[in-house]
Protein backbone atom coordinates (compact mmCIF):
# COMPACT_ATOMS: atom_id res chain seq x y z
CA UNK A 1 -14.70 49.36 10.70
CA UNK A 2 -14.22 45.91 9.75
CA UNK A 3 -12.69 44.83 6.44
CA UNK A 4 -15.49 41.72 6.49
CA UNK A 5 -19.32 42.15 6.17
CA UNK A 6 -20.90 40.58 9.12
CA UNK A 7 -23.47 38.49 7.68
CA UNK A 8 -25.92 37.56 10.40
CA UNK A 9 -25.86 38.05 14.40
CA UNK A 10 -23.56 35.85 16.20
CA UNK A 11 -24.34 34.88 19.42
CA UNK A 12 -21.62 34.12 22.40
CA UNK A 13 -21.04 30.61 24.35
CA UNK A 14 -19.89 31.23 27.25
CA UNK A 15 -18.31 28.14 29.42
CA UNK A 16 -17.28 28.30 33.27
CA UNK A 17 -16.77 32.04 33.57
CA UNK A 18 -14.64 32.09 36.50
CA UNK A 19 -12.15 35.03 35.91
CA UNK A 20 -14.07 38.69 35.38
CA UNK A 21 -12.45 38.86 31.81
CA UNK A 22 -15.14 36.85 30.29
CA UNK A 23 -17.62 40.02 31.24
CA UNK A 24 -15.38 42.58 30.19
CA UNK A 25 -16.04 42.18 26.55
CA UNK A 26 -19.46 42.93 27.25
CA UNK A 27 -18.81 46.56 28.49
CA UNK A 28 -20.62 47.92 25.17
CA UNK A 29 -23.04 46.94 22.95
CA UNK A 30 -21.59 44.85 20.04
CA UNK A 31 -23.94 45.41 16.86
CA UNK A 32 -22.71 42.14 14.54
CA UNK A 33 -23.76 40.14 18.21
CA UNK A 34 -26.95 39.37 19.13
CA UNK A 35 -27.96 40.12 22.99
CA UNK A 36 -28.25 36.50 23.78
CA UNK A 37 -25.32 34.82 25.65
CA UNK A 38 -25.70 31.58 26.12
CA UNK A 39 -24.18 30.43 29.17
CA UNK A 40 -22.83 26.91 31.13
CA UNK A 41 -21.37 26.18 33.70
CA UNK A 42 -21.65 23.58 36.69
CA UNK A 43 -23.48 25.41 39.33
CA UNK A 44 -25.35 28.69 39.46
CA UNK A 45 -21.97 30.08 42.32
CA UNK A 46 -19.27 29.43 39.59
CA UNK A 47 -20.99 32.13 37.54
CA UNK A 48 -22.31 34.58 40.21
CA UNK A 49 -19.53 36.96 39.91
CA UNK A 50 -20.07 37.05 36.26
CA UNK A 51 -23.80 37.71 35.68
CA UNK A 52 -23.19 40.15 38.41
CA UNK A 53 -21.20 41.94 36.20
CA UNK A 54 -22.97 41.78 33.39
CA UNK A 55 -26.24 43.44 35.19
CA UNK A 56 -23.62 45.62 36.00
CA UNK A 57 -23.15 46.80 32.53
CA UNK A 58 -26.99 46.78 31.79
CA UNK A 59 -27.72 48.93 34.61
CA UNK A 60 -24.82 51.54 33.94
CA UNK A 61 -25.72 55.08 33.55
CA UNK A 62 -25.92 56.49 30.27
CA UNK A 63 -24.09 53.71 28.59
CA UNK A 64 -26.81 50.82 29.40
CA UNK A 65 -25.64 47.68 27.92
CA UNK A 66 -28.78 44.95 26.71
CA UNK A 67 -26.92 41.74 27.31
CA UNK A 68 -29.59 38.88 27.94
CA UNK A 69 -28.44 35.88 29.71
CA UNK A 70 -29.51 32.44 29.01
CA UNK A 71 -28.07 30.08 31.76
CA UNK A 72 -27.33 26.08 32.00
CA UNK A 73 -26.08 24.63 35.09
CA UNK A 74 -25.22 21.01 35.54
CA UNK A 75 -22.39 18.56 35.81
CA UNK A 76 -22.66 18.00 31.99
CA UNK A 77 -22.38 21.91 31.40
CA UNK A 78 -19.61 21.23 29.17
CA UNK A 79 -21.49 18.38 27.22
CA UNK A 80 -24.34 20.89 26.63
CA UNK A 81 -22.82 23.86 25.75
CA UNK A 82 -20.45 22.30 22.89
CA UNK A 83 -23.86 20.34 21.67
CA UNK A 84 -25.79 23.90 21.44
CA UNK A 85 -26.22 24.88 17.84
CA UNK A 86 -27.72 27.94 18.66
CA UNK A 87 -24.06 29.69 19.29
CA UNK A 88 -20.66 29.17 16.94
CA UNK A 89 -18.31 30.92 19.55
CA UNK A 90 -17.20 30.01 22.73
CA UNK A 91 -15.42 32.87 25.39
CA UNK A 92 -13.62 31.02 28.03
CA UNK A 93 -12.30 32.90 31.16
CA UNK A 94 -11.69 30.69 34.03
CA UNK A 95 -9.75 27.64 35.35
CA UNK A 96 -6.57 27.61 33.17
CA UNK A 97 -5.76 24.02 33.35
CA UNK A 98 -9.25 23.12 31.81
CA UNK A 99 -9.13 25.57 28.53
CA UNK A 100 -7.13 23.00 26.44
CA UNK A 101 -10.24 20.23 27.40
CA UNK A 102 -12.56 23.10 26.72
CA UNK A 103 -10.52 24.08 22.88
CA UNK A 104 -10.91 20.67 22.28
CA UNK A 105 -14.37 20.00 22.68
CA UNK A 106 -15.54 23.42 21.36
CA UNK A 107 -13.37 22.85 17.74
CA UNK A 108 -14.08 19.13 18.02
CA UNK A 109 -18.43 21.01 17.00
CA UNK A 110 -16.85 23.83 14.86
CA UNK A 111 -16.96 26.27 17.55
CA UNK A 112 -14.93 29.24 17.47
CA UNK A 113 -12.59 29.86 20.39
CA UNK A 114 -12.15 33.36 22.47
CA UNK A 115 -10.30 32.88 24.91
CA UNK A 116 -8.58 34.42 27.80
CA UNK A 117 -4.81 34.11 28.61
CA UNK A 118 -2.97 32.01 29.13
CA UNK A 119 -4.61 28.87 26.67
CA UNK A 120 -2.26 26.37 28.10
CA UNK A 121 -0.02 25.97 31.52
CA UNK A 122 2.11 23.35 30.91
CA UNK A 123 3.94 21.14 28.06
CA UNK A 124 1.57 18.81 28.60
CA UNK A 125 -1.01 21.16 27.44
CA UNK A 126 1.50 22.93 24.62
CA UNK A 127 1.36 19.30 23.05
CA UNK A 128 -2.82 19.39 23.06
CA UNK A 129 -2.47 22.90 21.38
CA UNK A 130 -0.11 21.89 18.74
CA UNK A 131 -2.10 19.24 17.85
CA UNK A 132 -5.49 21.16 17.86
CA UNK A 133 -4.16 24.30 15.73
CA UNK A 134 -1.93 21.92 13.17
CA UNK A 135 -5.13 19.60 12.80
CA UNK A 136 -6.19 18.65 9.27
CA UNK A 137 -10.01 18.70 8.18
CA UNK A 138 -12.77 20.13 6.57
CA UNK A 139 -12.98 23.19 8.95
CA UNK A 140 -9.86 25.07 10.23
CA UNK A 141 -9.62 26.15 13.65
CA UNK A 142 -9.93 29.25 15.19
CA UNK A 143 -8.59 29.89 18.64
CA UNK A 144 -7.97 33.20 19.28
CA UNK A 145 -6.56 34.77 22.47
CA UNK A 146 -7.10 37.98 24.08
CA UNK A 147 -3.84 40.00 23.67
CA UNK A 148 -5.32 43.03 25.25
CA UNK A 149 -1.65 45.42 24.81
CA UNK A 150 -1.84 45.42 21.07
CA UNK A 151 -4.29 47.78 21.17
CA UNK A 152 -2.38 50.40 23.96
CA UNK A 153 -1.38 53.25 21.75
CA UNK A 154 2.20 53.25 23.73
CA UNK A 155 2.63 50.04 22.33
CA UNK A 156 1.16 51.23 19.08
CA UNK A 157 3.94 53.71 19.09
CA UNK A 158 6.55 52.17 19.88
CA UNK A 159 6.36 49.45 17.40
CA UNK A 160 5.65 52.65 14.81
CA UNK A 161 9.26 53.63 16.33
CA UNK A 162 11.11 50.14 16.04
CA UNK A 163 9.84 49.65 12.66
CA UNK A 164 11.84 52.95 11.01
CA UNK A 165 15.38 51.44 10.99
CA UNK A 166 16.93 54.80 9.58
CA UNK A 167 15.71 56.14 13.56
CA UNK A 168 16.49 53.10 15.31
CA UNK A 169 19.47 51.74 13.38
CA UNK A 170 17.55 48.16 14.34
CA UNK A 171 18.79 45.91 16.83
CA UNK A 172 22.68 44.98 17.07
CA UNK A 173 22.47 41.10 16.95
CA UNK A 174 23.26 38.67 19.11
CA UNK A 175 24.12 40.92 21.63
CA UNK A 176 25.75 39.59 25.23
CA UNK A 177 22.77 41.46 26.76
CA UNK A 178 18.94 41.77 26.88
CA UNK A 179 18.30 44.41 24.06
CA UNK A 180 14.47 44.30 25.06
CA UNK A 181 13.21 44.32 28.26
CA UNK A 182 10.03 44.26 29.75
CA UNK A 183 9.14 44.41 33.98
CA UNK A 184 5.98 44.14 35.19
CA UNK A 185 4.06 44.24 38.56
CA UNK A 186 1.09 43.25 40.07
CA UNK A 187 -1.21 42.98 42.91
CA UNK A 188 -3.58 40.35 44.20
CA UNK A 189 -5.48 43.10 46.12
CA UNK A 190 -6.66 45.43 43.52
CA UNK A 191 -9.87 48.00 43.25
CA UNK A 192 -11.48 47.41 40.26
CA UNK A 193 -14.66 49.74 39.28
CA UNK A 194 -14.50 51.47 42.65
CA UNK A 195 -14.94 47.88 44.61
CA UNK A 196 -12.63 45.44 46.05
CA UNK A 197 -12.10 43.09 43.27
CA UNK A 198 -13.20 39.75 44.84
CA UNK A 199 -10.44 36.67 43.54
CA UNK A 200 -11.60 33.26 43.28
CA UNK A 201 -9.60 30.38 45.51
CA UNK A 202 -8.55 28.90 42.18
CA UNK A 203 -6.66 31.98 41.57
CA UNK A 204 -4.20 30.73 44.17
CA UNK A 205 -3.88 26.89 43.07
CA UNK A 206 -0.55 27.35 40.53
CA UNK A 207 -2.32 23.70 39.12
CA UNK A 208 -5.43 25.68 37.48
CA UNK A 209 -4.43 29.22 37.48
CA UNK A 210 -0.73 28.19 36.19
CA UNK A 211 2.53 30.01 37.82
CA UNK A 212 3.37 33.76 36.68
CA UNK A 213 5.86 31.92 34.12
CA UNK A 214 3.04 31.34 31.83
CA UNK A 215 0.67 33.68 32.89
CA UNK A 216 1.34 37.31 32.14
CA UNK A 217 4.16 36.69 30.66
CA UNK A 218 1.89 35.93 27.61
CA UNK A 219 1.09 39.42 26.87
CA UNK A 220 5.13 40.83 26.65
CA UNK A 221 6.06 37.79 24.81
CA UNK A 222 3.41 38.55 22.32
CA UNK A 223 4.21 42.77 22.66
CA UNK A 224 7.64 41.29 21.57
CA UNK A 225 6.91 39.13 18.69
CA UNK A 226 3.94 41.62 17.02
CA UNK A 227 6.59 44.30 17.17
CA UNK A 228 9.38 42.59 15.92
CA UNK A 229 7.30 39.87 13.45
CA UNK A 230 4.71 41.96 12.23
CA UNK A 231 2.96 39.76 10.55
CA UNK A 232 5.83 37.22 9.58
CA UNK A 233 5.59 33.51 10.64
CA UNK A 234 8.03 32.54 13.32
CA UNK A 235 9.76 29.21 12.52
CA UNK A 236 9.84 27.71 16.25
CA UNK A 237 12.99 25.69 15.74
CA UNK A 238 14.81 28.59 13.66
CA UNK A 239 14.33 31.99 14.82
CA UNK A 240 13.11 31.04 19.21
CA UNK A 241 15.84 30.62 21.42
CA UNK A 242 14.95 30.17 24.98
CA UNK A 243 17.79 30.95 27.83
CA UNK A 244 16.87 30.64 30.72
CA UNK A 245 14.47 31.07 33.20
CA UNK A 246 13.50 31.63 36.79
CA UNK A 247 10.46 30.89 39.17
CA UNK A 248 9.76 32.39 42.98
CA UNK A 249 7.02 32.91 45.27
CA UNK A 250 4.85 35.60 47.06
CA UNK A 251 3.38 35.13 50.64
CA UNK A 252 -0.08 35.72 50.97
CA UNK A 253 -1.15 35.94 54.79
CA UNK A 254 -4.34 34.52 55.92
CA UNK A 255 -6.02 38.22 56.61
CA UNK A 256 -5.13 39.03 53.53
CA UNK A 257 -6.51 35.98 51.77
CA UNK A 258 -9.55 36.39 53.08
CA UNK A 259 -10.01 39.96 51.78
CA UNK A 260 -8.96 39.19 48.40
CA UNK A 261 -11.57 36.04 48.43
CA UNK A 262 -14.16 36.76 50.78
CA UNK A 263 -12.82 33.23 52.50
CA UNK A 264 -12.35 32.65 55.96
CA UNK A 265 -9.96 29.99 55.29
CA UNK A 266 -7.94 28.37 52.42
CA UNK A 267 -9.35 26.63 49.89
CA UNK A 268 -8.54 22.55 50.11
CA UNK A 269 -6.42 22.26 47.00
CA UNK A 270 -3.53 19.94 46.18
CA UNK A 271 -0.65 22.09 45.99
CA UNK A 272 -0.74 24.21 48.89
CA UNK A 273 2.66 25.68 49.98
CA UNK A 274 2.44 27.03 53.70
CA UNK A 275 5.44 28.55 55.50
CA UNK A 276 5.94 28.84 59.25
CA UNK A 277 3.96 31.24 59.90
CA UNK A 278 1.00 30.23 58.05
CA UNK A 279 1.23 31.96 54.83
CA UNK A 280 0.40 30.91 51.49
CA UNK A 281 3.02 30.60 49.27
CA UNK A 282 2.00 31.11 45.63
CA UNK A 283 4.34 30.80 42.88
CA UNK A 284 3.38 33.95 40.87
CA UNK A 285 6.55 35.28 39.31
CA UNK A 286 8.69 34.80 36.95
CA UNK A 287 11.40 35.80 34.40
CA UNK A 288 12.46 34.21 31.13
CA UNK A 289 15.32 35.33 29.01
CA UNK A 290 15.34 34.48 25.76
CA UNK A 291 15.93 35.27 22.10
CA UNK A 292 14.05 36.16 19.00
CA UNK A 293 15.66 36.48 15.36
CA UNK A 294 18.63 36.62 17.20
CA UNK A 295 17.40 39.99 19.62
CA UNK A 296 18.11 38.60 23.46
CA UNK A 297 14.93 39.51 25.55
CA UNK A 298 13.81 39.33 29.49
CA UNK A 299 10.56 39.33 30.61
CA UNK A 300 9.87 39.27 34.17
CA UNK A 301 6.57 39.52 35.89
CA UNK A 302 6.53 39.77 40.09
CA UNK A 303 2.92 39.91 42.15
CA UNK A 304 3.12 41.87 45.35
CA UNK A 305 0.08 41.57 47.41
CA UNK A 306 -0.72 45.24 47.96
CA UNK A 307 0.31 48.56 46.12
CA UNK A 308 2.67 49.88 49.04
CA UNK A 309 3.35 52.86 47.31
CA UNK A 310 -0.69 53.52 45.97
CA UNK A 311 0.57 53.54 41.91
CA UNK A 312 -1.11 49.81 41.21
CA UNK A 313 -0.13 47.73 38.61
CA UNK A 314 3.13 49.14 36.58
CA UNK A 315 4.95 48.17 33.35
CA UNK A 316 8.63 49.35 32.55
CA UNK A 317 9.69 48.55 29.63
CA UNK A 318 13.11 48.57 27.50
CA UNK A 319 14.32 49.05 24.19
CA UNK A 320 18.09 48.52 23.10
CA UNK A 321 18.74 49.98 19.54
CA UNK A 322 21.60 51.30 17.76
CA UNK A 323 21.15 54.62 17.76
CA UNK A 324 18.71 54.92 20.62
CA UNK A 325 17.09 53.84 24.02
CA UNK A 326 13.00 53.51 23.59
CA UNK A 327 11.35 53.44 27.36
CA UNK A 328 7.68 52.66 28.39
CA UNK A 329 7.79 53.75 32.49
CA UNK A 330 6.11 56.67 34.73
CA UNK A 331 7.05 59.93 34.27
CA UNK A 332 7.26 62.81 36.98
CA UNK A 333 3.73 62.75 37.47
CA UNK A 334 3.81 58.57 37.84
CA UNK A 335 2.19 58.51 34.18
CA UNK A 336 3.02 55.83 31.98
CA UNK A 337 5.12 57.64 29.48
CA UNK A 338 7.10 56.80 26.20
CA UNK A 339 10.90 58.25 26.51
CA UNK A 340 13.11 58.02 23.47
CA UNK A 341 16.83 58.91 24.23
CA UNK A 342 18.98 59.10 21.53
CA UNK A 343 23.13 58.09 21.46
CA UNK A 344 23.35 61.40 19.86
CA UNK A 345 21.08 64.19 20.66
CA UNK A 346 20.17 66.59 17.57
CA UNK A 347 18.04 68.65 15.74
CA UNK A 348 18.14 65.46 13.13
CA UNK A 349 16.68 62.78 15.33
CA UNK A 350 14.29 65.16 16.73
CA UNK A 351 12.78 65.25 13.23
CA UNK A 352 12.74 62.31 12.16
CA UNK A 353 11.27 60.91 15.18
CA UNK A 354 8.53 63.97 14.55
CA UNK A 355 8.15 62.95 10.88
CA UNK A 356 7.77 59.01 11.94
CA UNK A 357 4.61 59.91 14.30
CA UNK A 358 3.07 62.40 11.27
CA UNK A 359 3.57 60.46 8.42
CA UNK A 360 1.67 56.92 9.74
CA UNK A 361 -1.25 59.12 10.88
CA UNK A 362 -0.38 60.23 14.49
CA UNK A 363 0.36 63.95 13.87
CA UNK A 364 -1.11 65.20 17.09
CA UNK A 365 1.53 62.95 18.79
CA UNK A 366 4.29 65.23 19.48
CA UNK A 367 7.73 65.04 20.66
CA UNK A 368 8.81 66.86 24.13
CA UNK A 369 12.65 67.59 25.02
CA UNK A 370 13.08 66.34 28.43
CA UNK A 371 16.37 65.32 30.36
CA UNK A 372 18.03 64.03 27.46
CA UNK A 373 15.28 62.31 26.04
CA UNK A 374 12.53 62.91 24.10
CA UNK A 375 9.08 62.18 25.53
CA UNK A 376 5.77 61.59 23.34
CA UNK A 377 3.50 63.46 24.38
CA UNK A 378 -0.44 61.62 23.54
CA UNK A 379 -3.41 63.32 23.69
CA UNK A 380 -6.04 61.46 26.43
CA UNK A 381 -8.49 60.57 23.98
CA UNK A 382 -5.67 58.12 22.06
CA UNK A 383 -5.96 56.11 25.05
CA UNK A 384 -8.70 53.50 25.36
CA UNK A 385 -10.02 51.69 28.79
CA UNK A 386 -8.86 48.37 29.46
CA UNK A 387 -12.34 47.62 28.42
CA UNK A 388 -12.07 49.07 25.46
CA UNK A 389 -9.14 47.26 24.90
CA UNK A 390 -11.50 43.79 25.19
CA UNK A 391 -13.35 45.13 22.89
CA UNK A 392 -10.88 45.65 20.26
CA UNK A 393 -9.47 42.09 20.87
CA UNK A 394 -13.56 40.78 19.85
CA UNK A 395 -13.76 42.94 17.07
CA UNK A 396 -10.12 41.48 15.33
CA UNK A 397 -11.56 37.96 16.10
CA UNK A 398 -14.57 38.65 14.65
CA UNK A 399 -12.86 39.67 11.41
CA UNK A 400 -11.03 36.16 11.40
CA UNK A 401 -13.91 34.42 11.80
CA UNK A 402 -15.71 35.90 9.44
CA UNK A 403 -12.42 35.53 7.11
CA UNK A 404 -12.53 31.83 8.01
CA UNK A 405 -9.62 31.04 9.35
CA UNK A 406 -6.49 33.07 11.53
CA UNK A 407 -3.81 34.36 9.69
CA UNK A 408 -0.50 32.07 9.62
CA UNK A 409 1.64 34.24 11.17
CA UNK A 410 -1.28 34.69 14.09
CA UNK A 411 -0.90 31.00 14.20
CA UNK A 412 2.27 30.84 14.04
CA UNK A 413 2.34 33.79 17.09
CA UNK A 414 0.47 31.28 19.59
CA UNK A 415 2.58 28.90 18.95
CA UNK A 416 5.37 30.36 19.68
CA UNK A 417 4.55 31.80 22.73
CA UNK A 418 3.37 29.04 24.33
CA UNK A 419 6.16 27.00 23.45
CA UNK A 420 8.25 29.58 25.24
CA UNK A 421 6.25 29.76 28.33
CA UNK A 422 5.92 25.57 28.95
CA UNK A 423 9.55 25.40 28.09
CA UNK A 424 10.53 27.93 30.49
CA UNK A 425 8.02 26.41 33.30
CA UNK A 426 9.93 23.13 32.86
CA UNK A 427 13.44 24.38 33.00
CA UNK A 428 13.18 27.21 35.55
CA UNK A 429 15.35 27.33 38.71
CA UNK A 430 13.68 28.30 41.82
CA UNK A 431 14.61 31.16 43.76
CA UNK A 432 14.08 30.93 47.38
């Protein structure tokens, strides 16, 4: 439950919903918001896909949502739905490179913002940021974005695990190596809700979707600095180090473009990279290295167009301490699992680690021998939906909002990581 009293019914804003996150919030019903959601955007096909879902929800069996929809379409969409007084907070989901324009306006009316990853795709937009969250004024802005993987109980765990330095030992610093390490893949063709989840063409233009530098890499970037920060400000210049960093494409055929977009041919944009053959080049991946408090760091994200071997999207993940090895990566049975592998296996460790889960509430969390390692083992009902996941991003913005203002170190958080990502878009050397 939230620490803040909701005092009256908030109703949603909704701008330009072009990416299915903007729905996904709206899975449940939401008490402290009222059914309305206003919505705007320029034509009544930008936000087919998400009404569509939306019904969706209201229509779904034994969980029926109540979401009413209250739509504006028009060239001045934008214009109207900042100068609505009938909503205070605006969910954006949609063309990257406009979110920044979008902030602005929505804070420039005292608008709350919930937005989507990434906020900004480029230094260009870093500096707009900056300026927008270090603003002076009667009202203090809230931006807020939707760092879904706080709120995976492996993550949950882990963090637990890193933060008990008589188990871990901590981090050696300034190692010659990446002491954290986190790997991700992707696919453009997915199956989302037991249908072929339709992409818009804009997902493809790098100009408004933004390259895989800055894109995913948001959420292990932020993974990194909630467990290592907690809830301490990062000092940009003092305790961020970027490295280096590294850019490369995927090919995207034609027959395969048009399944993911229902589009017979590609879209007209101004960036379009085609090889010999006729495939779309789209620069989707991308690895930064990089330090934090002195703890050297790669994230890499790489976008395949189909699951070849049928297990979808997958996250491996790598831990470096002094006394042991943390891992987030499939087990036997291709289950995301947590390993922890100690330099020195004993009864000891085993303990501890036990007494770590028990003692911060997670006592049905227990602690397999397997192979070396130890594996958590987590009961099914600690894991949430990536829905529910949405849902627990709202509910922590709601809680600022109602607070008045984000926390410093939250601040401080977004900052940061977008700093990193439009720094390591501008220096990145392209891999052919």
């Amino acid at each position: 439950m939230s620490k803040y009293k909701r005092k009256f019914n908030t109703r949603l804003l909704v701008i330009d919903p072009q990416h299915f996150h903007a729905a996904l919030i709206l899975k449940a019903n939401i008490p402290s918001l009222s059914n309305e959601i206003k919505l705007f955007a320029p034509d009544k096909l930008a936000a087919a896909d998400y009404i569509s879902l939306v019904r969706e929800y209201n229509s779904c069996n034994g969980s029926a949502t109540n979401w009413h929809i209250i739509p504006y379409y028009g060239v001045d969409f934008l214009e109207k739905a900042v100068l609505d007084k009938s909503a205070d907070i605006v969910v954006l989901a949609g063309d990257n490179s406009r979110k920044i324009t979008y902030m602005v306006e929505s804070i420039k009316y005292n608008k709350a913002v919930f937005a989507d990853k990434p906020l900004v795709i480029n230094e260009k937009g870093y500096a707009q940021l900056q300026k927008l969250l270090n603003r002076n004024g009667r009202h203090t802005p809230i931006v807020y974005d939707i760092m879904t993987e706080r709120f995976d109980i492996k993550n949950i765990l882990v963090k637990l695990i890193l933060s008990n330095k008589t188990l871990t030992g901590g981090f050696e610093p300034n190692a010659a190596f990446p002491l954290i390490e986190f790997h991700s893949k992707h696919h453009f063709s997915k199956v989302v809700a037991g249908h072929q989840l339709i992409r818009p063409a804009m997902f493809f233009d790098i100009n408004k979707q933004g390259e895989g530098i800055v894109d995913v890499t948001t959420h292990y970037i932020d993974l990194v600095q909630w467990m290592l920060a907690d809830s301490t400000v990062i000092d940009i210049q003092r305790d961020l180090k970027l490295l280096k960093s590294q850019r490369w494409s995927t090919s995207i055929s034609m027959a395969d473009y048009e399944k993911i977009t229902s589009l017979k041919e590609y879209a007209p944009t101004s960036n379009h990279i085609l090889d010999a053959d006729n495939n779309l080049r789209v620069f989707s991946n991308g690895m930064i290295h990089y330090s934090l408090f002195g703890v050297p760091i790669s994230v890499c994200v790489q976008w395949d167009v189909n699951s070849n071997d049928g297990e979808g999207d997958q996250l491996r993940a790598l831990f470096k301490t002094k006394k042991c090895t943390i891992t987030i990566e499939p087990d036997s049975n291709g289950v995301s699992s947590i390993f922890v592998k100690p330099k020195d296996t004993c009864k000891v460790f085993e303990e501890e680690l036990q007494r770590t889960l028990t003692s911060n509430g997670y006592a049905k969390v227990t602690v397999q021998y397997v192979d070396n390692s130890y594996k958590l083992i987590i009961p099914y009902a600690m894991y949430l939906s990536h829905e529910d996941h949405f849902s627990k991003a709202l509910q922590q913005f709601l809680d600022y909002k109602e607070h008045g203002a984000l926390p410093e170190w939250e601040k401080s958080f977004l900052l940061a990581k977008y700093y990193l990502t439009t720094q390591a878009l501008k220096i990145a050397e392209t891999k052919t």
